[in-house]
PDB file of N, CA and C in Angstrom:
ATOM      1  N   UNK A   1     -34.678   5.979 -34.095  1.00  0.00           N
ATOM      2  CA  UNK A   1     -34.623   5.804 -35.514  1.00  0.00           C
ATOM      3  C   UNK A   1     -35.536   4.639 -35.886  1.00  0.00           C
ATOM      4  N   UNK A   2     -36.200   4.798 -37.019  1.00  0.00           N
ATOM      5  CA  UNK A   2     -36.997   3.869 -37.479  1.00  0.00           C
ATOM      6  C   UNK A   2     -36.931   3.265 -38.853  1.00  0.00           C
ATOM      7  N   UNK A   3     -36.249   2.086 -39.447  1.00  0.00           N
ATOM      8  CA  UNK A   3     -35.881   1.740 -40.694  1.00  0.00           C
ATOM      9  C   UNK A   3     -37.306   0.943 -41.272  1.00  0.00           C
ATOM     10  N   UNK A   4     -37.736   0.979 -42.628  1.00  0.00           N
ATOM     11  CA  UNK A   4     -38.579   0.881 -43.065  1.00  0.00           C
ATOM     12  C   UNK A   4     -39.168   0.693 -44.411  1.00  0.00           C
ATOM     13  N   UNK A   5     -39.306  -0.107 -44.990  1.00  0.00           N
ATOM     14  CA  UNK A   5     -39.540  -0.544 -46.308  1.00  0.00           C
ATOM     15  C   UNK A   5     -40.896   0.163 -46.750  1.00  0.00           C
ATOM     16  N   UNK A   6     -42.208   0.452 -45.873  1.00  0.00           N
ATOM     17  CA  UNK A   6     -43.086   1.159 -45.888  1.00  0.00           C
ATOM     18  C   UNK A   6     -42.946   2.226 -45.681  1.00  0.00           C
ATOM     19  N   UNK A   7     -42.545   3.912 -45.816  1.00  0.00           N
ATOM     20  CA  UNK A   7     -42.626   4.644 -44.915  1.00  0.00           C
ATOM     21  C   UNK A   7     -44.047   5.631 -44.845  1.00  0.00           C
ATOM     22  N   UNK A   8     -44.984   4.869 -46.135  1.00  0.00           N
ATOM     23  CA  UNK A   8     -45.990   5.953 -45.919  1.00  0.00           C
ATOM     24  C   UNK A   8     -47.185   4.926 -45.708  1.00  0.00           C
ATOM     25  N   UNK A   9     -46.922   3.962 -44.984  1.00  0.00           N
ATOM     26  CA  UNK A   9     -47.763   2.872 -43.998  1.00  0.00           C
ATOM     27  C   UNK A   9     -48.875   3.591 -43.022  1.00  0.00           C
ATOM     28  N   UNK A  10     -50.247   3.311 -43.227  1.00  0.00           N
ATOM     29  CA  UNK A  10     -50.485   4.545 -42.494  1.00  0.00           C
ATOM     30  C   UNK A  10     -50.571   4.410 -40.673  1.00  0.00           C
ATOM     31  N   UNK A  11     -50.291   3.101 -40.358  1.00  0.00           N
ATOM     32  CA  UNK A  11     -50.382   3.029 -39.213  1.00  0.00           C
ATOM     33  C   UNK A  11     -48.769   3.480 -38.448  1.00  0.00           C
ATOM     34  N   UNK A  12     -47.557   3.645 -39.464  1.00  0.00           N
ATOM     35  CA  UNK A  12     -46.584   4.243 -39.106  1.00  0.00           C
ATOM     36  C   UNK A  12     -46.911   5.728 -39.056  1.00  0.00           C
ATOM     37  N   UNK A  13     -47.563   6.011 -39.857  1.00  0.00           N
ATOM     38  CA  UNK A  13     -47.408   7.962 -40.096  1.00  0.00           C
ATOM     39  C   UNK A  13     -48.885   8.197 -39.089  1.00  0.00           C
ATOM     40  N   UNK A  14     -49.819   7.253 -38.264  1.00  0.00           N
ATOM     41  CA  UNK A  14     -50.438   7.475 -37.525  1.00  0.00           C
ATOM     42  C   UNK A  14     -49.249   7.518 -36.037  1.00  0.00           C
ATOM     43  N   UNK A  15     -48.816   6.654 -35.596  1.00  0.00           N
ATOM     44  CA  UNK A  15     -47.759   6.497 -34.513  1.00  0.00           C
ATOM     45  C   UNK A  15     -46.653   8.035 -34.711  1.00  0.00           C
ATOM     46  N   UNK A  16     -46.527   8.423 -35.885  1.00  0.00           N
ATOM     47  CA  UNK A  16     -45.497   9.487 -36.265  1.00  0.00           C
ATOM     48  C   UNK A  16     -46.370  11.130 -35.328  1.00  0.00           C
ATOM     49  N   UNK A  17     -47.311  10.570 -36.162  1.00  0.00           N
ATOM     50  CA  UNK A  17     -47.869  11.949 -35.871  1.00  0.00           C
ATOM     51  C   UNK A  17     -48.772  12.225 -34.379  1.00  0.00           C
ATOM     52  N   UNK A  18     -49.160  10.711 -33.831  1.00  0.00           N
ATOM     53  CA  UNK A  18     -49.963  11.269 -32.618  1.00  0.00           C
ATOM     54  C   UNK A  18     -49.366  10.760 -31.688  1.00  0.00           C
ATOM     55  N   UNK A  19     -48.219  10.334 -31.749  1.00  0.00           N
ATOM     56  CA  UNK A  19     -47.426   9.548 -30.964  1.00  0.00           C
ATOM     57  C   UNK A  19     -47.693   8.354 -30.243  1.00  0.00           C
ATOM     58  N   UNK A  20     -47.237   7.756 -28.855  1.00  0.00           N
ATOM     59  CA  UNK A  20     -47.228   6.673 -29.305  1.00  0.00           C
ATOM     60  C   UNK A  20     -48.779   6.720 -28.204  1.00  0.00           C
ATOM     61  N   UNK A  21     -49.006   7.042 -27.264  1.00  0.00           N
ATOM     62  CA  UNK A  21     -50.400   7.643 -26.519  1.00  0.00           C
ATOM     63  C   UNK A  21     -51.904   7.553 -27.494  1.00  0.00           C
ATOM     64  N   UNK A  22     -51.408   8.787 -28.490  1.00  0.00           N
ATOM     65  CA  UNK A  22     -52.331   8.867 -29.178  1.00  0.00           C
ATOM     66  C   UNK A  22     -52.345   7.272 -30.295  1.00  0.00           C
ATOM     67  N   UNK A  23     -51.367   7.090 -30.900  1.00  0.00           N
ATOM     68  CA  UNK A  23     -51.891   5.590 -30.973  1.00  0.00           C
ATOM     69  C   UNK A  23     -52.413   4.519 -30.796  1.00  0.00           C
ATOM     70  N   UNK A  24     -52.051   4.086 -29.532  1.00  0.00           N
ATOM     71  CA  UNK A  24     -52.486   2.877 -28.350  1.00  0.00           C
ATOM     72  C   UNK A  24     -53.826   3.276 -28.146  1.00  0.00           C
ATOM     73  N   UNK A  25     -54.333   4.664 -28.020  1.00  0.00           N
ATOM     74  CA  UNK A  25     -55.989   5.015 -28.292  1.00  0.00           C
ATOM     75  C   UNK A  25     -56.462   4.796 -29.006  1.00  0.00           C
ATOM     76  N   UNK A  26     -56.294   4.910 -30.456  1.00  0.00           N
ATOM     77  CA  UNK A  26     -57.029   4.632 -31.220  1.00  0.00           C
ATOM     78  C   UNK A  26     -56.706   3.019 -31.883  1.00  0.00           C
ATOM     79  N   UNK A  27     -55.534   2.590 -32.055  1.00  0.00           N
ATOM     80  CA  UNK A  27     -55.685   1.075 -31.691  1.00  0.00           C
ATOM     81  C   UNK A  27     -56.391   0.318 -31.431  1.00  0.00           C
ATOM     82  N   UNK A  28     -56.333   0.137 -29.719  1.00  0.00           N
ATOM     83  CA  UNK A  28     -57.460  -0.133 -29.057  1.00  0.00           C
ATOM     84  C   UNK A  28     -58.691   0.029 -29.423  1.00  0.00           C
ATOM     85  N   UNK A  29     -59.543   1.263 -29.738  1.00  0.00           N
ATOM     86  CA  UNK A  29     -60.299   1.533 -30.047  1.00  0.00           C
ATOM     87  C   UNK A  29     -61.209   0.465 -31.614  1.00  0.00           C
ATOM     88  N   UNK A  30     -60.152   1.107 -32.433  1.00  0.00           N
ATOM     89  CA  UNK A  30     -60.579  -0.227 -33.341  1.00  0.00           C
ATOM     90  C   UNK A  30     -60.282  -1.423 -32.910  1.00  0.00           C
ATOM     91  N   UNK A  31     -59.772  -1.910 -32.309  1.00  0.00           N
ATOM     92  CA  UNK A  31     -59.780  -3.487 -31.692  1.00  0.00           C
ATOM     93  C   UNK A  31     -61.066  -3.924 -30.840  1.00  0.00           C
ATOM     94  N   UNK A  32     -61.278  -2.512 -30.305  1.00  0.00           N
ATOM     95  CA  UNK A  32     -62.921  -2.824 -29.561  1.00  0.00           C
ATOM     96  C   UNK A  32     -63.932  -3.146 -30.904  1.00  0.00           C
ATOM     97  N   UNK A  33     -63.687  -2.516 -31.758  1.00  0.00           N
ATOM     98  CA  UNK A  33     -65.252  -1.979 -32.610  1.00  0.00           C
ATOM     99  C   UNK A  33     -64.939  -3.895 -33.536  1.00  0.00           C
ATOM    100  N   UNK A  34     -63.916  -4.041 -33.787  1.00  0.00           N
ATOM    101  CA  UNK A  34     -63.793  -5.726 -34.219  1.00  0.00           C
ATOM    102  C   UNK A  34     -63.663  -6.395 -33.348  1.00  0.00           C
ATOM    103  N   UNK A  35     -64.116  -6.471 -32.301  1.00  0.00           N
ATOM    104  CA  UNK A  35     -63.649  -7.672 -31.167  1.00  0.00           C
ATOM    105  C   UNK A  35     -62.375  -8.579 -31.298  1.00  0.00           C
ATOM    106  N   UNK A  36     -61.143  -7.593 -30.905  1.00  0.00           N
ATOM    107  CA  UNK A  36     -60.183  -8.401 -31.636  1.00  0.00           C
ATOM    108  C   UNK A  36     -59.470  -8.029 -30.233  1.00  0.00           C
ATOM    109  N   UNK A  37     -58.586  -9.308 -29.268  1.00  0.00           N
ATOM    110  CA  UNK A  37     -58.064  -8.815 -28.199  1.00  0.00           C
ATOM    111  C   UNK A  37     -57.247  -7.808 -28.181  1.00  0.00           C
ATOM    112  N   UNK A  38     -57.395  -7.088 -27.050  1.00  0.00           N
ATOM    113  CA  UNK A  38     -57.757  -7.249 -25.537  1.00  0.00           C
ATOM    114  C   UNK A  38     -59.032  -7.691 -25.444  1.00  0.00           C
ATOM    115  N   UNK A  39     -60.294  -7.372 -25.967  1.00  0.00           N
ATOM    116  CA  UNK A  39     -61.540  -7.490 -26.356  1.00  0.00           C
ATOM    117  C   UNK A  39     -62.123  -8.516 -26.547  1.00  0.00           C
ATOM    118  N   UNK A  40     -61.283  -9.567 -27.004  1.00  0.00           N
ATOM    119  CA  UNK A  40     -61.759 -10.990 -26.655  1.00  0.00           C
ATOM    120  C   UNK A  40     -60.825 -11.870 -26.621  1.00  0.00           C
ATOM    121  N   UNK A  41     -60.930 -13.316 -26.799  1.00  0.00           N
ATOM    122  CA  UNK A  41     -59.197 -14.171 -27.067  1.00  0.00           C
ATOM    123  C   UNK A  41     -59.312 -14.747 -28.505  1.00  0.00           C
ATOM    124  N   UNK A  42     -58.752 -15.068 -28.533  1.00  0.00           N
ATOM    125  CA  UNK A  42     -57.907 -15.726 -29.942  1.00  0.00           C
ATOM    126  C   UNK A  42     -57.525 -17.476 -30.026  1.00  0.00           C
ATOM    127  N   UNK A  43     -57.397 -17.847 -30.610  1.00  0.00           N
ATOM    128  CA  UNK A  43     -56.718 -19.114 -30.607  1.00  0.00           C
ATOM    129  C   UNK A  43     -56.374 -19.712 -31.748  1.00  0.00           C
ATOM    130  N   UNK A  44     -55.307 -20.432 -31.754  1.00  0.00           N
ATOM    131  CA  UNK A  44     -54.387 -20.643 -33.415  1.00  0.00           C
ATOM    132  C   UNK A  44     -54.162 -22.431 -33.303  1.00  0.00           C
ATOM    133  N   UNK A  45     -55.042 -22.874 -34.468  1.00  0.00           N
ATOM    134  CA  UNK A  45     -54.625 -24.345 -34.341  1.00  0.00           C
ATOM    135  C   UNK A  45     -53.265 -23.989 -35.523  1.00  0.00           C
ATOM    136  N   UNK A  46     -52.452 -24.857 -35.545  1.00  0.00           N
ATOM    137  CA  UNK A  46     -51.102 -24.638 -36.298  1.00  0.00           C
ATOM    138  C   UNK A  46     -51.134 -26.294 -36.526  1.00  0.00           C
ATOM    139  N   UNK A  47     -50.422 -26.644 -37.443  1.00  0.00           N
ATOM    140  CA  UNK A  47     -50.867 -28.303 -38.471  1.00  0.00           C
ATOM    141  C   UNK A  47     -49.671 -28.461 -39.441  1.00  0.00           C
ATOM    142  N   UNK A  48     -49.420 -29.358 -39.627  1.00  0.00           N
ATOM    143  CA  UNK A  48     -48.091 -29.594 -40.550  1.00  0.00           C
ATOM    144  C   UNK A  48     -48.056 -31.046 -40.292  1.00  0.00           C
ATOM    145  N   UNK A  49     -47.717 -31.019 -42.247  1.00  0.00           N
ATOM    146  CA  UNK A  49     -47.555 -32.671 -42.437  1.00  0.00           C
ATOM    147  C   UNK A  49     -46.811 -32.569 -43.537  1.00  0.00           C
ATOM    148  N   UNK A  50     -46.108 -34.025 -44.644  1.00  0.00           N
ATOM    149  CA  UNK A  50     -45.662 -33.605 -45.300  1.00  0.00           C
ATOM    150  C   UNK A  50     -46.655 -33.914 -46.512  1.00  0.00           C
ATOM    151  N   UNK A  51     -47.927 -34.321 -46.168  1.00  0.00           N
ATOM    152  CA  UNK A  51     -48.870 -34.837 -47.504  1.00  0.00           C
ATOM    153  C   UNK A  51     -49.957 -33.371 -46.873  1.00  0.00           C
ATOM    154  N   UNK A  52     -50.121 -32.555 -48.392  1.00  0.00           N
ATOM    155  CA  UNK A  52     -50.490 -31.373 -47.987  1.00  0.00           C
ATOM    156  C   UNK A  52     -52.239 -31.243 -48.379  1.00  0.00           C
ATOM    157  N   UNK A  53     -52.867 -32.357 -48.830  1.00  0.00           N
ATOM    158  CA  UNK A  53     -53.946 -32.767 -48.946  1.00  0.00           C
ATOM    159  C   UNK A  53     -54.801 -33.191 -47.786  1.00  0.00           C
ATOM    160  N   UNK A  54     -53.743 -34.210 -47.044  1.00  0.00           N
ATOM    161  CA  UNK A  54     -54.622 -34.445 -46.137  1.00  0.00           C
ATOM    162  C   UNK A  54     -54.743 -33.512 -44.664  1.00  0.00           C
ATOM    163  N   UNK A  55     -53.136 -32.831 -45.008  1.00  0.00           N
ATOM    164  CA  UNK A  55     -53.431 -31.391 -43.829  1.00  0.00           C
ATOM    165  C   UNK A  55     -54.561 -30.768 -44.073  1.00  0.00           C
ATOM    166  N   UNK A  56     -54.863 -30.447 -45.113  1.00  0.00           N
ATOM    167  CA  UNK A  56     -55.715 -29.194 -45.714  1.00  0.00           C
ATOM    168  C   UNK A  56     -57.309 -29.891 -45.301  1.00  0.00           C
ATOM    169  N   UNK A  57     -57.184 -31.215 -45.856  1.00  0.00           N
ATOM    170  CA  UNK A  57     -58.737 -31.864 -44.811  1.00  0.00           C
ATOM    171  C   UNK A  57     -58.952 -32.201 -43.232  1.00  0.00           C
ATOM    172  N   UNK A  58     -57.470 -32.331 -42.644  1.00  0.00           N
ATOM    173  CA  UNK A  58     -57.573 -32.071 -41.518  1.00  0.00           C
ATOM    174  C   UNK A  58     -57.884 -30.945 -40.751  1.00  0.00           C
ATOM    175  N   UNK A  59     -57.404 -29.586 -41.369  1.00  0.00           N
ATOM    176  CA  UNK A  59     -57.389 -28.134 -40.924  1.00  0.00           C
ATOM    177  C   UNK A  59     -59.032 -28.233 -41.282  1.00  0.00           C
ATOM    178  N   UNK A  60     -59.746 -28.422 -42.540  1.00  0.00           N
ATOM    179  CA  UNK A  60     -61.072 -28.105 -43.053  1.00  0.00           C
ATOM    180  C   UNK A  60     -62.000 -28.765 -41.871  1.00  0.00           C
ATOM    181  N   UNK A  61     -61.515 -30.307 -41.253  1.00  0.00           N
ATOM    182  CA  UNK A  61     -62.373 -30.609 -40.250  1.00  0.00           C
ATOM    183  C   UNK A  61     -62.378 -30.347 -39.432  1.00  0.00           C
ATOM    184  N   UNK A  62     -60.928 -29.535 -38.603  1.00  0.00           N
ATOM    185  CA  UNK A  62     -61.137 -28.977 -37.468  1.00  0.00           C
ATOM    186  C   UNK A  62     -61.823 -27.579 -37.786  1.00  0.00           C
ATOM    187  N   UNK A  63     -62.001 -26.767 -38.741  1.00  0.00           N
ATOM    188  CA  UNK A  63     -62.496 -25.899 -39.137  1.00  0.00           C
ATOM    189  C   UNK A  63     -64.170 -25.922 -38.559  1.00  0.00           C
ATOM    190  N   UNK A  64     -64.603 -27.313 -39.452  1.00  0.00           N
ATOM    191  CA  UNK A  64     -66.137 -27.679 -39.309  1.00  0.00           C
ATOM    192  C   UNK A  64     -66.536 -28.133 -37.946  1.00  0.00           C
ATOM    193  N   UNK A  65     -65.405 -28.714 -37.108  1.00  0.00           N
ATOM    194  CA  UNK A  65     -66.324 -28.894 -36.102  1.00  0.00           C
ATOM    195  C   UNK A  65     -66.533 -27.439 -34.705  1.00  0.00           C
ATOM    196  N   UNK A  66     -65.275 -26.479 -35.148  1.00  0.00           N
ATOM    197  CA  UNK A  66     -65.920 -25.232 -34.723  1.00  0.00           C
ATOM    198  C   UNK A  66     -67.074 -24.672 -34.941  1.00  0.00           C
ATOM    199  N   UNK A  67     -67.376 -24.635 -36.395  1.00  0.00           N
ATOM    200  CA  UNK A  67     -68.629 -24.308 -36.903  1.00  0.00           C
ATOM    201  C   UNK A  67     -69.475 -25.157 -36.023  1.00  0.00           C
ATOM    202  N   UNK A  68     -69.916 -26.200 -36.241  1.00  0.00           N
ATOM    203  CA  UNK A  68     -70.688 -26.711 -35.706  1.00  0.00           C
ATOM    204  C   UNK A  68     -70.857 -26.693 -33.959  1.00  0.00           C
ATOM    205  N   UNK A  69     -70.093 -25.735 -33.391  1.00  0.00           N
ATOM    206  CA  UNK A  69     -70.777 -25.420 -32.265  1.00  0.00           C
ATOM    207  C   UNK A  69     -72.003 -23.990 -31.787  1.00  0.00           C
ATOM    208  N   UNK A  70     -72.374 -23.957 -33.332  1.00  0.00           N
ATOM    209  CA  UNK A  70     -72.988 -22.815 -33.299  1.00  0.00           C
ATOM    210  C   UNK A  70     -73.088 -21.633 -32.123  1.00  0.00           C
ATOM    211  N   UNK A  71     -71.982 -21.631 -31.803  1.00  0.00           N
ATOM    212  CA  UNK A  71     -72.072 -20.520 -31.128  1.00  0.00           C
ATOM    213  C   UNK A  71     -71.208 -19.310 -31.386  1.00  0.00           C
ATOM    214  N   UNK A  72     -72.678 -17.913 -31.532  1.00  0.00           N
ATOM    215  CA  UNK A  72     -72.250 -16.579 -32.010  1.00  0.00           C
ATOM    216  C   UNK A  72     -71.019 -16.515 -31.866  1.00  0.00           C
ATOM    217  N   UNK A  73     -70.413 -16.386 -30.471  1.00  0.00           N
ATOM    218  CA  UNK A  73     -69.156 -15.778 -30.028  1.00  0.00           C
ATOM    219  C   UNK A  73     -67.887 -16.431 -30.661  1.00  0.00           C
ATOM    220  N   UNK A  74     -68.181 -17.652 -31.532  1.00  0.00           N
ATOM    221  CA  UNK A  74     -67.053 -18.245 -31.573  1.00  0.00           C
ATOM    222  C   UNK A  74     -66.523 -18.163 -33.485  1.00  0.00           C
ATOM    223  N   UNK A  75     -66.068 -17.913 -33.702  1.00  0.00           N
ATOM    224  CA  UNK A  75     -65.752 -17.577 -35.300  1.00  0.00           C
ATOM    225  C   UNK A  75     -64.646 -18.058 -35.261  1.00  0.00           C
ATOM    226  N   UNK A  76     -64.884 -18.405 -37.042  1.00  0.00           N
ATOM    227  CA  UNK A  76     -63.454 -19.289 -37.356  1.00  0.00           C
ATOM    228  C   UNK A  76     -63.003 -18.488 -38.721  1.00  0.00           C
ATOM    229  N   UNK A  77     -61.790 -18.752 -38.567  1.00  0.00           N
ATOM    230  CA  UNK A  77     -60.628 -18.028 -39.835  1.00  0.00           C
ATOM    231  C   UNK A  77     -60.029 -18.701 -40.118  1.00  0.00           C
ATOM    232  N   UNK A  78     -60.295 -19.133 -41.683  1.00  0.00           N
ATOM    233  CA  UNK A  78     -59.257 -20.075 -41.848  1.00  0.00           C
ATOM    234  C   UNK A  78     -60.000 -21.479 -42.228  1.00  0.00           C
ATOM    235  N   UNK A  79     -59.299 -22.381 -42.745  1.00  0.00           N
ATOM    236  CA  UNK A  79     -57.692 -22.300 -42.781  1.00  0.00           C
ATOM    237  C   UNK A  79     -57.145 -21.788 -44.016  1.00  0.00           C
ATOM    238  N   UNK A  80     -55.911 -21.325 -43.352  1.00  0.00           N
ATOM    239  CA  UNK A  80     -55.148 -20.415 -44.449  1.00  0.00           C
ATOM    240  C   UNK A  80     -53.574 -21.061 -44.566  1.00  0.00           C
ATOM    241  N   UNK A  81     -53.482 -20.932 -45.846  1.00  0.00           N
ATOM    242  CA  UNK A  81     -51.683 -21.586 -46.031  1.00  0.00           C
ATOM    243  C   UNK A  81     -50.922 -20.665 -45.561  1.00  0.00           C
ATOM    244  N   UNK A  82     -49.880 -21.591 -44.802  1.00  0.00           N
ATOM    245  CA  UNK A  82     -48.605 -20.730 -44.469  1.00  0.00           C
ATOM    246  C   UNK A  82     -48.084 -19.561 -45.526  1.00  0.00           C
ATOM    247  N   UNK A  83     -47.714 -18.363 -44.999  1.00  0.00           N
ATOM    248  CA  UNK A  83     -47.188 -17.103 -46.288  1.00  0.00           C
ATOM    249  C   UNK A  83     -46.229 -17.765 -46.888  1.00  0.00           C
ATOM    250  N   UNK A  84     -45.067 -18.414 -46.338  1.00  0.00           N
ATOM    251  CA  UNK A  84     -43.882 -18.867 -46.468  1.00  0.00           C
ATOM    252  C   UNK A  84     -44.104 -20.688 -46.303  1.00  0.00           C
ATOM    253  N   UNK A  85     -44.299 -21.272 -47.202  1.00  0.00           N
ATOM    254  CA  UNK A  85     -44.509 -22.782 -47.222  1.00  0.00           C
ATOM    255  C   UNK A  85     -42.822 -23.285 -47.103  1.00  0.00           C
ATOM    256  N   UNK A  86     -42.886 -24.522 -46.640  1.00  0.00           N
ATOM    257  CA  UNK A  86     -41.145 -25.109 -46.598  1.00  0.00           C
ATOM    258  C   UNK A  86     -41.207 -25.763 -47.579  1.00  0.00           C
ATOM    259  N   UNK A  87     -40.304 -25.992 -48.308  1.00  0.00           N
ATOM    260  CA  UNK A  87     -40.028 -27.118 -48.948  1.00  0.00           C
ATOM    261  C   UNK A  87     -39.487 -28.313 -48.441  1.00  0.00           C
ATOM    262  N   UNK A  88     -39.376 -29.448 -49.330  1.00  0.00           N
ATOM    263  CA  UNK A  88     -39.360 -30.725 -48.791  1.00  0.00           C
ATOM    264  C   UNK A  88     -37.824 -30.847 -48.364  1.00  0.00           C
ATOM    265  N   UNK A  89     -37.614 -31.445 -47.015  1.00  0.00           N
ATOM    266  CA  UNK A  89     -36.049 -31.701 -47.007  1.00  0.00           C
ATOM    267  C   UNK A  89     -35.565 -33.017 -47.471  1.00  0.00           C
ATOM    268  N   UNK A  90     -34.352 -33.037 -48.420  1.00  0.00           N
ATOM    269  CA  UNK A  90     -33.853 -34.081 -48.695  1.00  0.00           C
ATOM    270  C   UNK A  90     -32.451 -34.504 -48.224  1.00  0.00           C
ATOM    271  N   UNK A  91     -31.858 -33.385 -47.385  1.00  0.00           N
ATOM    272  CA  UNK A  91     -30.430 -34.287 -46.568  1.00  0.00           C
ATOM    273  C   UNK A  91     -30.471 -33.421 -45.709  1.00  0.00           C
ATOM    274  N   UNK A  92     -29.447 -33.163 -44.794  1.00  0.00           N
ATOM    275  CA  UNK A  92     -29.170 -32.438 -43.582  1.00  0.00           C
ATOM    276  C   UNK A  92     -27.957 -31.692 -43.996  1.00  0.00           C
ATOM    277  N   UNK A  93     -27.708 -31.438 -45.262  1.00  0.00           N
ATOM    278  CA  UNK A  93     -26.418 -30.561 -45.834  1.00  0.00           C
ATOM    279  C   UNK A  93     -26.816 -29.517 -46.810  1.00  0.00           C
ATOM    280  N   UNK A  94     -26.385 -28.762 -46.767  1.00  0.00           N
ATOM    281  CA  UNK A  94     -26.558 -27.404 -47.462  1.00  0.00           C
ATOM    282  C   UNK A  94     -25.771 -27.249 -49.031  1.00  0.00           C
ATOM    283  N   UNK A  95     -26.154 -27.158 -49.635  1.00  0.00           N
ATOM    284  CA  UNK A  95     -25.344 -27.104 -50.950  1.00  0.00           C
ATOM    285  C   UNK A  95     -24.864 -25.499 -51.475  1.00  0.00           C
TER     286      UNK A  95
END
């Protein structure tokens, strides 16, 4: 059984219909044609502070000094805000 807020997602009604074989093929496949692993690696700087200015220039400089290794293979994404930001905590009790 499969519960689902999407059900006409097309990468669900792709898995539906070619199962899960025929999926993992073509998956893959587009993961080759974007160089997106297995195909290559990945890596995630992750950053948190509670002054969100100077994160955002910290993330921007670690950003730039990737860039600045000019090299093809290496691409940068980002930085991008958390989907779900926290808010600030002010006690250790729940109201």
């Amino acid at each position: 059984m499969i519960q689902t807020e999407f059900p006409e997602h097309p990468l669900l009604n792709r898995l539906l219909r070619e199962g899960y074989d025929g999926f993992a093929v073509s998956a893959l496949e587009e993961r080759r044609e974007a160089a997106w692993p297995p195909y290559s690696r990945l890596a995630m700087l992750r950053a948190e502070a509670k002054d969100s200015a100077r994160l955002d220039s910290f993330l921007r400089a670690a950003a730039d000094c990737g860039l600045s290794l000019n090299e093809s293979a290496v691409k940068i994404l980002g930085p991008a805000s958390a989907l779900i930001a926290r808010g600030p905590i002010t006690s250790g009790r729940i109201s």
